[in-house]
PDB file of N, CA and C in Angstrom:
ATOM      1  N   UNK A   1     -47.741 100.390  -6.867  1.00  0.00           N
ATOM      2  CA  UNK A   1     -46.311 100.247  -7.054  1.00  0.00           C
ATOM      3  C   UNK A   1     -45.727 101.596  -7.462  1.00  0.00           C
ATOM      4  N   UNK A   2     -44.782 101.931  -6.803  1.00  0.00           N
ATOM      5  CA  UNK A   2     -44.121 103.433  -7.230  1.00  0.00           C
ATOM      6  C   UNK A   2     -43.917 103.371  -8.548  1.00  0.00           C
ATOM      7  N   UNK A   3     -43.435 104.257  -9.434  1.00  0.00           N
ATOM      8  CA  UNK A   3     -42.697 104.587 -10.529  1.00  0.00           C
ATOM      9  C   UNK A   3     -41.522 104.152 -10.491  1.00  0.00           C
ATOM     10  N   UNK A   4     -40.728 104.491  -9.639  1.00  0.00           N
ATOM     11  CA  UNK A   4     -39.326 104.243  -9.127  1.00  0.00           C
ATOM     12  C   UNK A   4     -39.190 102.492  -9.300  1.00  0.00           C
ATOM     13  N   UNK A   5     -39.913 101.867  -9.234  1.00  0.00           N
ATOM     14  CA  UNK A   5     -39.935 100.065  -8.280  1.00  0.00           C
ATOM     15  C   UNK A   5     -39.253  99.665 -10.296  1.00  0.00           C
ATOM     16  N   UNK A   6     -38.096  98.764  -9.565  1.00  0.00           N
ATOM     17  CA  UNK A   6     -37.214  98.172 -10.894  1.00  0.00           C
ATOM     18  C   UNK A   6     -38.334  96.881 -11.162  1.00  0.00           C
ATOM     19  N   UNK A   7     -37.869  96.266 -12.137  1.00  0.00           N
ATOM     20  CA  UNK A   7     -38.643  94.870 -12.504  1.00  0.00           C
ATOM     21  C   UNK A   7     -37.847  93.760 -12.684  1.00  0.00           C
ATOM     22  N   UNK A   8     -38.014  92.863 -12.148  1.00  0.00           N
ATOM     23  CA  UNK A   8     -37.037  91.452 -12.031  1.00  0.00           C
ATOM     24  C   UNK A   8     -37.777  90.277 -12.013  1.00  0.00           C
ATOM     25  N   UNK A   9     -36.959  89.662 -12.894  1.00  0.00           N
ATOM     26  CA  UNK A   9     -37.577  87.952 -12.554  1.00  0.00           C
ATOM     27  C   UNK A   9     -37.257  86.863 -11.859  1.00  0.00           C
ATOM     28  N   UNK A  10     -38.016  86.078 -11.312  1.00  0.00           N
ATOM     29  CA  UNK A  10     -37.137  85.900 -10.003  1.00  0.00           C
ATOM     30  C   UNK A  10     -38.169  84.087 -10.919  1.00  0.00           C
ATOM     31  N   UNK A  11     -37.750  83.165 -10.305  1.00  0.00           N
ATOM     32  CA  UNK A  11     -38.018  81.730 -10.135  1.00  0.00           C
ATOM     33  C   UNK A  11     -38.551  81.294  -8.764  1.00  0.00           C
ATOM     34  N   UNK A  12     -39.899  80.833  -8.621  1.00  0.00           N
ATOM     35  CA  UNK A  12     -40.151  79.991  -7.591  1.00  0.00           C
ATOM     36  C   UNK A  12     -40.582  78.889  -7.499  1.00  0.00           C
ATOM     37  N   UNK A  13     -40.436  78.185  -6.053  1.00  0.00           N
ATOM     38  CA  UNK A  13     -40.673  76.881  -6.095  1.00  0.00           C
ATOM     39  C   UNK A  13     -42.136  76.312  -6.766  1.00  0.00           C
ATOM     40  N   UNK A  14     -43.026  75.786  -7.257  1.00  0.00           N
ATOM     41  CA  UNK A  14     -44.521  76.162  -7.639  1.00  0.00           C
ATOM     42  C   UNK A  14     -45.370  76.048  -6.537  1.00  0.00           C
ATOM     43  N   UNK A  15     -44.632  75.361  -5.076  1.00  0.00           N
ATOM     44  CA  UNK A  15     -45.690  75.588  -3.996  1.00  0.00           C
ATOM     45  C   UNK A  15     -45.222  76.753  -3.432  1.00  0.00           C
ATOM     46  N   UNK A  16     -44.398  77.290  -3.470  1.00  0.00           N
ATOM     47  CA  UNK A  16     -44.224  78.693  -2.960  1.00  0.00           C
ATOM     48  C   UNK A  16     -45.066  79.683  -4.030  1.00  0.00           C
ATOM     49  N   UNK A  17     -44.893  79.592  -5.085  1.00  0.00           N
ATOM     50  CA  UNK A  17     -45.616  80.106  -6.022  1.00  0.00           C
ATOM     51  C   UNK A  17     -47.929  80.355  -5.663  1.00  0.00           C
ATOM     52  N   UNK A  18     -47.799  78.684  -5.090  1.00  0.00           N
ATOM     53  CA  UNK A  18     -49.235  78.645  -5.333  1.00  0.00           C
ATOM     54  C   UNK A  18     -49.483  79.194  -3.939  1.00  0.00           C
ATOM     55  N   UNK A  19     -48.564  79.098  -2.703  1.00  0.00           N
ATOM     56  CA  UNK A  19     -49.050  79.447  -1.545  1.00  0.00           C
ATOM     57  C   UNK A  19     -49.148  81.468  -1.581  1.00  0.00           C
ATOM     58  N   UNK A  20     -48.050  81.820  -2.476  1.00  0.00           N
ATOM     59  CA  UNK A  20     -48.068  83.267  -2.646  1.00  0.00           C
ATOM     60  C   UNK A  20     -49.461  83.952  -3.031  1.00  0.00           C
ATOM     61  N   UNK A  21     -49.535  83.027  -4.428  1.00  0.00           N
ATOM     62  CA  UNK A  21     -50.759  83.391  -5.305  1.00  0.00           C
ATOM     63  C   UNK A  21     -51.991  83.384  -4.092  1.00  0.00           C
ATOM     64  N   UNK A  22     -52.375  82.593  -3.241  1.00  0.00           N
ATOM     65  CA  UNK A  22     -53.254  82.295  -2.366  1.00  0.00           C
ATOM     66  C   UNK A  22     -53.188  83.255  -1.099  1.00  0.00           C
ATOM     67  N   UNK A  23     -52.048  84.289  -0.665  1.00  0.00           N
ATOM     68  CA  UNK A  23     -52.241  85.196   0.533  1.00  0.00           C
ATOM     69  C   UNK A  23     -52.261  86.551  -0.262  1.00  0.00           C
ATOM     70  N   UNK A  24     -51.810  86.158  -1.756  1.00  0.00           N
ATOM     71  CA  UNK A  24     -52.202  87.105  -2.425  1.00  0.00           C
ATOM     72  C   UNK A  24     -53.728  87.817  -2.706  1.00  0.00           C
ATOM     73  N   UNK A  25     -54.508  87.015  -2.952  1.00  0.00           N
ATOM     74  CA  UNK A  25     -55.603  86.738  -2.598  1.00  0.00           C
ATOM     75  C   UNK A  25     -56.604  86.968  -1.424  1.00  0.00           C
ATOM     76  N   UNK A  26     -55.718  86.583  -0.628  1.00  0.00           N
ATOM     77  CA  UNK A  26     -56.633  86.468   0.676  1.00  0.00           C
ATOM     78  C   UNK A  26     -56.178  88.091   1.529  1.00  0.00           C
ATOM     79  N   UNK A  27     -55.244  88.253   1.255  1.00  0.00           N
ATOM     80  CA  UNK A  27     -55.393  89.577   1.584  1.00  0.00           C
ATOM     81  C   UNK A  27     -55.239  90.700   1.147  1.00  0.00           C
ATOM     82  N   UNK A  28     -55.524  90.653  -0.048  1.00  0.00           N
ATOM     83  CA  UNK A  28     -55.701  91.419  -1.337  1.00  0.00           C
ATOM     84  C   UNK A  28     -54.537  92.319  -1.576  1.00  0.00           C
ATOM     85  N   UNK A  29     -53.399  92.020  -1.793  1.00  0.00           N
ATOM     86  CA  UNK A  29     -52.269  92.443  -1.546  1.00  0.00           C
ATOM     87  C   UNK A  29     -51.245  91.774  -2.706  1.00  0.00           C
ATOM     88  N   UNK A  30     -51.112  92.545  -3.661  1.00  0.00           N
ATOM     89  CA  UNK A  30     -50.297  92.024  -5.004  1.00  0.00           C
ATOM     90  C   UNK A  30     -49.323  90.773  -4.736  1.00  0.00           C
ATOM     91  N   UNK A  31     -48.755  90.085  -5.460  1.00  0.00           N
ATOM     92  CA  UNK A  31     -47.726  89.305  -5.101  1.00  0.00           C
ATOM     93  C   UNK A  31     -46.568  89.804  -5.126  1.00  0.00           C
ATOM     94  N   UNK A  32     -46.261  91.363  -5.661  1.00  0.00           N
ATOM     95  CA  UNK A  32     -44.924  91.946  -5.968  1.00  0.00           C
ATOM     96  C   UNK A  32     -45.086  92.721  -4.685  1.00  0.00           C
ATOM     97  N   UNK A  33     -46.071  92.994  -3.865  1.00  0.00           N
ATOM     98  CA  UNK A  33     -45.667  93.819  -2.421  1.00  0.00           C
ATOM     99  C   UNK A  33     -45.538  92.500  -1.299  1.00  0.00           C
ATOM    100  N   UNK A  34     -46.261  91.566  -1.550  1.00  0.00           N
ATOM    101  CA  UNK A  34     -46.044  90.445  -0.531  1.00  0.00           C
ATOM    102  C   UNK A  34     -44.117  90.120  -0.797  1.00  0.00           C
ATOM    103  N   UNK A  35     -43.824  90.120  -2.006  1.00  0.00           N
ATOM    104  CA  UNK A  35     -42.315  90.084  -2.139  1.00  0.00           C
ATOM    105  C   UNK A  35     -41.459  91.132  -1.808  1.00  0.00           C
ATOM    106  N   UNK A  36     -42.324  91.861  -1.912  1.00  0.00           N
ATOM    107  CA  UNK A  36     -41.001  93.318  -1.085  1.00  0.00           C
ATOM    108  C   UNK A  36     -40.778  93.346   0.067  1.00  0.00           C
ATOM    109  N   UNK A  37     -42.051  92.707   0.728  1.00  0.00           N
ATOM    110  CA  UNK A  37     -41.907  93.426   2.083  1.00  0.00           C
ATOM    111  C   UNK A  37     -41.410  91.885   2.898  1.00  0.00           C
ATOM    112  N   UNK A  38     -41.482  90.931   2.589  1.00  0.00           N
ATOM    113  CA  UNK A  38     -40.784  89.740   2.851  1.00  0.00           C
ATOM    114  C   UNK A  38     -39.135  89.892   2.651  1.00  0.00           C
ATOM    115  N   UNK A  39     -38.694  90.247   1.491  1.00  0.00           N
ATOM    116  CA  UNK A  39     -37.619  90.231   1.294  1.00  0.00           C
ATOM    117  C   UNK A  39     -37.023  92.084   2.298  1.00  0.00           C
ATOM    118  N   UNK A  40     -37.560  93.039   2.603  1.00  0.00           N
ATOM    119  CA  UNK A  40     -37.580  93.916   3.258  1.00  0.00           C
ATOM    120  C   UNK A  40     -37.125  93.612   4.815  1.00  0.00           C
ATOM    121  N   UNK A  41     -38.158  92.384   5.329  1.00  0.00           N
ATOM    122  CA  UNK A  41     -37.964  91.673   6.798  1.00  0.00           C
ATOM    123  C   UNK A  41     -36.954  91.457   6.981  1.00  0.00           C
ATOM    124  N   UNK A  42     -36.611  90.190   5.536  1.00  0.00           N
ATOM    125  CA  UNK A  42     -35.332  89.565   5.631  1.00  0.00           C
ATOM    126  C   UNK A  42     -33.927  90.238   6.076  1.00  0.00           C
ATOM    127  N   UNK A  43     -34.059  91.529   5.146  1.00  0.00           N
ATOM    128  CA  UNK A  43     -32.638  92.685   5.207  1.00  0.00           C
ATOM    129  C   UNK A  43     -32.774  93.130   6.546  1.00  0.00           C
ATOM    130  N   UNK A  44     -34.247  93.754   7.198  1.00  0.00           N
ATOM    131  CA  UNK A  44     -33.827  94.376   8.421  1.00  0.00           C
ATOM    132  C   UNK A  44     -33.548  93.468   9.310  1.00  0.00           C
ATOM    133  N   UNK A  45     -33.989  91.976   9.220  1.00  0.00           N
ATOM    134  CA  UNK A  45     -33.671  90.975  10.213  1.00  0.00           C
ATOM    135  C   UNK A  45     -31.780  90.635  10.350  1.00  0.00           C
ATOM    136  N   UNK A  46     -31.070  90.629   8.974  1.00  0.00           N
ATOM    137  CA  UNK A  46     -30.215  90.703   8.545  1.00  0.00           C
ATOM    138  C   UNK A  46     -29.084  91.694   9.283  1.00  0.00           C
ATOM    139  N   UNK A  47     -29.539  93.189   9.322  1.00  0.00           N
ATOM    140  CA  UNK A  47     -29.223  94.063   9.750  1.00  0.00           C
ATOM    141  C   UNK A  47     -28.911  94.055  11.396  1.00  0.00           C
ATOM    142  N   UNK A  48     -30.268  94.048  11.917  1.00  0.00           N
ATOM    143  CA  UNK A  48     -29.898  93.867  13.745  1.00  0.00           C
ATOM    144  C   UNK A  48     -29.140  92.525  13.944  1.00  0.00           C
ATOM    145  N   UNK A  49     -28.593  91.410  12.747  1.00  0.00           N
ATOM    146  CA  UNK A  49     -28.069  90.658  13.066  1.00  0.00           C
ATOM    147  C   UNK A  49     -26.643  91.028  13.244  1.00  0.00           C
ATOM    148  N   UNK A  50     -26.240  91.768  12.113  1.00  0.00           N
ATOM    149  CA  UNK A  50     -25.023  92.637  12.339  1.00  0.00           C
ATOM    150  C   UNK A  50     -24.892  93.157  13.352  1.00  0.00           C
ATOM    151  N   UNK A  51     -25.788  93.952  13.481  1.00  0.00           N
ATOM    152  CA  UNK A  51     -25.566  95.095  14.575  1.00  0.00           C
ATOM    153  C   UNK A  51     -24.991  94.660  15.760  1.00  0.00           C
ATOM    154  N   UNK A  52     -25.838  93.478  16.173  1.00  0.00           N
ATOM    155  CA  UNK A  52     -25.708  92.769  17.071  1.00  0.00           C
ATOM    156  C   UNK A  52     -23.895  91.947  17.114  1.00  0.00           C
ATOM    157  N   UNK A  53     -24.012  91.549  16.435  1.00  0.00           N
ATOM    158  CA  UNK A  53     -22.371  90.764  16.291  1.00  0.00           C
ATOM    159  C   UNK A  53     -21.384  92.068  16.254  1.00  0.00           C
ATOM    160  N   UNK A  54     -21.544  93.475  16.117  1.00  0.00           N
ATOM    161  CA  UNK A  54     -21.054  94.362  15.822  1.00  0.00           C
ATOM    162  C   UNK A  54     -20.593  94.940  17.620  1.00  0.00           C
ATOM    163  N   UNK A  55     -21.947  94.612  17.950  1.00  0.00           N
ATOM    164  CA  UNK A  55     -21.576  95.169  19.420  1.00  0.00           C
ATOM    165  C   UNK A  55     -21.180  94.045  20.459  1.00  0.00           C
ATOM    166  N   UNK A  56     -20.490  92.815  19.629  1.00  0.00           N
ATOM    167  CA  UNK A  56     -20.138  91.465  20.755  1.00  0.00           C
ATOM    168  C   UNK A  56     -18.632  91.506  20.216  1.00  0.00           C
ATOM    169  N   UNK A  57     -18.280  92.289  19.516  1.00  0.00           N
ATOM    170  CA  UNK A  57     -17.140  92.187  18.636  1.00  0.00           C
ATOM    171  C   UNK A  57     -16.018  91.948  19.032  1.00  0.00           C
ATOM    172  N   UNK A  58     -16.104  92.430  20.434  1.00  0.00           N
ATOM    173  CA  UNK A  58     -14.504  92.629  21.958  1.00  0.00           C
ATOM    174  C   UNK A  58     -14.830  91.844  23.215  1.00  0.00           C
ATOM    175  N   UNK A  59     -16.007  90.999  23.092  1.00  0.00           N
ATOM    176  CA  UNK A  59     -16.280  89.819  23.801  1.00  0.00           C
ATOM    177  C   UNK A  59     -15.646  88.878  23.968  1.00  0.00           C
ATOM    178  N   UNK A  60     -14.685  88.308  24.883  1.00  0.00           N
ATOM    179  CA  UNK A  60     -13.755  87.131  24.545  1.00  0.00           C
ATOM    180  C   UNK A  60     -14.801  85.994  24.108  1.00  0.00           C
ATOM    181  N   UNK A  61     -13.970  84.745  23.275  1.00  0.00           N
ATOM    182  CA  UNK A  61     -14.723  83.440  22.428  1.00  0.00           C
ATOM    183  C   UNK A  61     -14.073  82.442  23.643  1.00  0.00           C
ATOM    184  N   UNK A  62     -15.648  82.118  23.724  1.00  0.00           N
ATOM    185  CA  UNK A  62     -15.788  80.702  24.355  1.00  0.00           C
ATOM    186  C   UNK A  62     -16.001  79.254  23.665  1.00  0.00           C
ATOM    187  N   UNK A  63     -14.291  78.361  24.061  1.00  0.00           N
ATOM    188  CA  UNK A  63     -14.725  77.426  23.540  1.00  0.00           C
ATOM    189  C   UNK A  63     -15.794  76.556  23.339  1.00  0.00           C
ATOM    190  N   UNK A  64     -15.914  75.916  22.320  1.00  0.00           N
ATOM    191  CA  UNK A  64     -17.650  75.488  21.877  1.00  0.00           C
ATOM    192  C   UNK A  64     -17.798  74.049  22.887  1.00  0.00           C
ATOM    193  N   UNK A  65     -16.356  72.759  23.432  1.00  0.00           N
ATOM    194  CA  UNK A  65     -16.145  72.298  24.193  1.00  0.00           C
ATOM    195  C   UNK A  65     -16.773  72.937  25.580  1.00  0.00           C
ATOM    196  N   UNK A  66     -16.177  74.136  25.935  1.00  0.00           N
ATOM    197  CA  UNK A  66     -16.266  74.225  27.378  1.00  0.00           C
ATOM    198  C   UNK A  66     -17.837  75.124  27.911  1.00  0.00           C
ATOM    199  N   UNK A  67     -18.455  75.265  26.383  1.00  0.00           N
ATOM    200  CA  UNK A  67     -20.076  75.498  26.621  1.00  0.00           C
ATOM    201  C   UNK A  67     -20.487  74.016  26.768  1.00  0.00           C
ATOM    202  N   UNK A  68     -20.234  72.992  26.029  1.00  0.00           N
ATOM    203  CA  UNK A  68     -20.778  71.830  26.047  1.00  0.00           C
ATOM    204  C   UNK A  68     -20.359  71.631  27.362  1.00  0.00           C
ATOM    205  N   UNK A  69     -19.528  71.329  28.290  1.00  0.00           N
ATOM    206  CA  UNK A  69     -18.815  71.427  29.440  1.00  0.00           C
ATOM    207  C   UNK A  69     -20.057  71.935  30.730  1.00  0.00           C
ATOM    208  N   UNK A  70     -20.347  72.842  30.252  1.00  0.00           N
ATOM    209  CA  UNK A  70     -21.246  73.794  31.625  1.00  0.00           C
ATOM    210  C   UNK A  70     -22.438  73.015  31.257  1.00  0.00           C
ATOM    211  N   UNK A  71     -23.425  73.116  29.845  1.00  0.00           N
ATOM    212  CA  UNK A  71     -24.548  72.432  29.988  1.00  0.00           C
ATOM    213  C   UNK A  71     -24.758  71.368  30.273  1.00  0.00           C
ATOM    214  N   UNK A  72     -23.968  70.083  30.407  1.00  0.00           N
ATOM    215  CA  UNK A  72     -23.682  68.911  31.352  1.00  0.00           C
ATOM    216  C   UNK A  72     -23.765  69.024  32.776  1.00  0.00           C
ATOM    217  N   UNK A  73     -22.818  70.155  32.825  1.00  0.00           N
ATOM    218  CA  UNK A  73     -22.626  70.415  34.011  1.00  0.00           C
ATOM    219  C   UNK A  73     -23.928  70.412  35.321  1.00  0.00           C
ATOM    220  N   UNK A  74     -24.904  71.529  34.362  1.00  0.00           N
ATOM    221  CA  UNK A  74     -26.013  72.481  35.004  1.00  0.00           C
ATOM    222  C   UNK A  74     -27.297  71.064  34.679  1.00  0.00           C
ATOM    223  N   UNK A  75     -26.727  70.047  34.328  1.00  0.00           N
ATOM    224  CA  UNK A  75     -28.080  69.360  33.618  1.00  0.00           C
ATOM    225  C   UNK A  75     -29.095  69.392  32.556  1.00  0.00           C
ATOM    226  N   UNK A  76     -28.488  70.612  31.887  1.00  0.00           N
ATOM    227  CA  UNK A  76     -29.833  71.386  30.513  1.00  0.00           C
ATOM    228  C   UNK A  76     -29.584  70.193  29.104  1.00  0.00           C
ATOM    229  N   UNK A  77     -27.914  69.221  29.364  1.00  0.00           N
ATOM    230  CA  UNK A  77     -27.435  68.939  28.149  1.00  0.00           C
ATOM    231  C   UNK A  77     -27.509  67.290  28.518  1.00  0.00           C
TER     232      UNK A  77
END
C-alpha cells in the first residue's frame, strides 16, 4: 500500500464481506487492493460511460413508443 493511500471505513454486507475475505485469500491479494481496484473499474467503467453519452449528445431522441413500434415491427419484440 503506498504511503499516500487515505484510510476509510466503509460497511459491508457480511456475505460480501466473507466472499472478499475468501478471493482475498485465494489470490493472495489484500482486501484493501481487491477494493481499490474494484472500485477503480467501477470509475473507469463510469467514465467511457460519459464519454460515450458525451459523443451521442447531438443525436436526435427517439421516442421510447416508436422503438417499441419497430421491434414489433421486425419481430425481435
Amino acid at each position: 500500500m503506498s504511503t499516500l493511500s487515505k484510510r476509510a471505513t466503509i460497511y459491508l454486507d457480511p456475505a460480501l464481506h466473507k466472499a472478499l475475505k475468501i478471493k482475498s485469500i485465494e489470490t493472495s491479494k489484500s482486501m484493501s487492493k481487491l477494493i481499490n481496484e474494484a472500485v477503480r473499474m467501477a470509475l473507469a467503467e463510469d467514465a467511457e460511460d460519459l464519454a460515450a453519452f458525451e459523443k451521442r449528445v447531438n443525436e436526435p431522441l427517439i421516442p421510447f413508443k416508436d422503438v417499441l413500434k419497430e421491434l414489433k415491427k421486425d419481430g425481435r419484440l
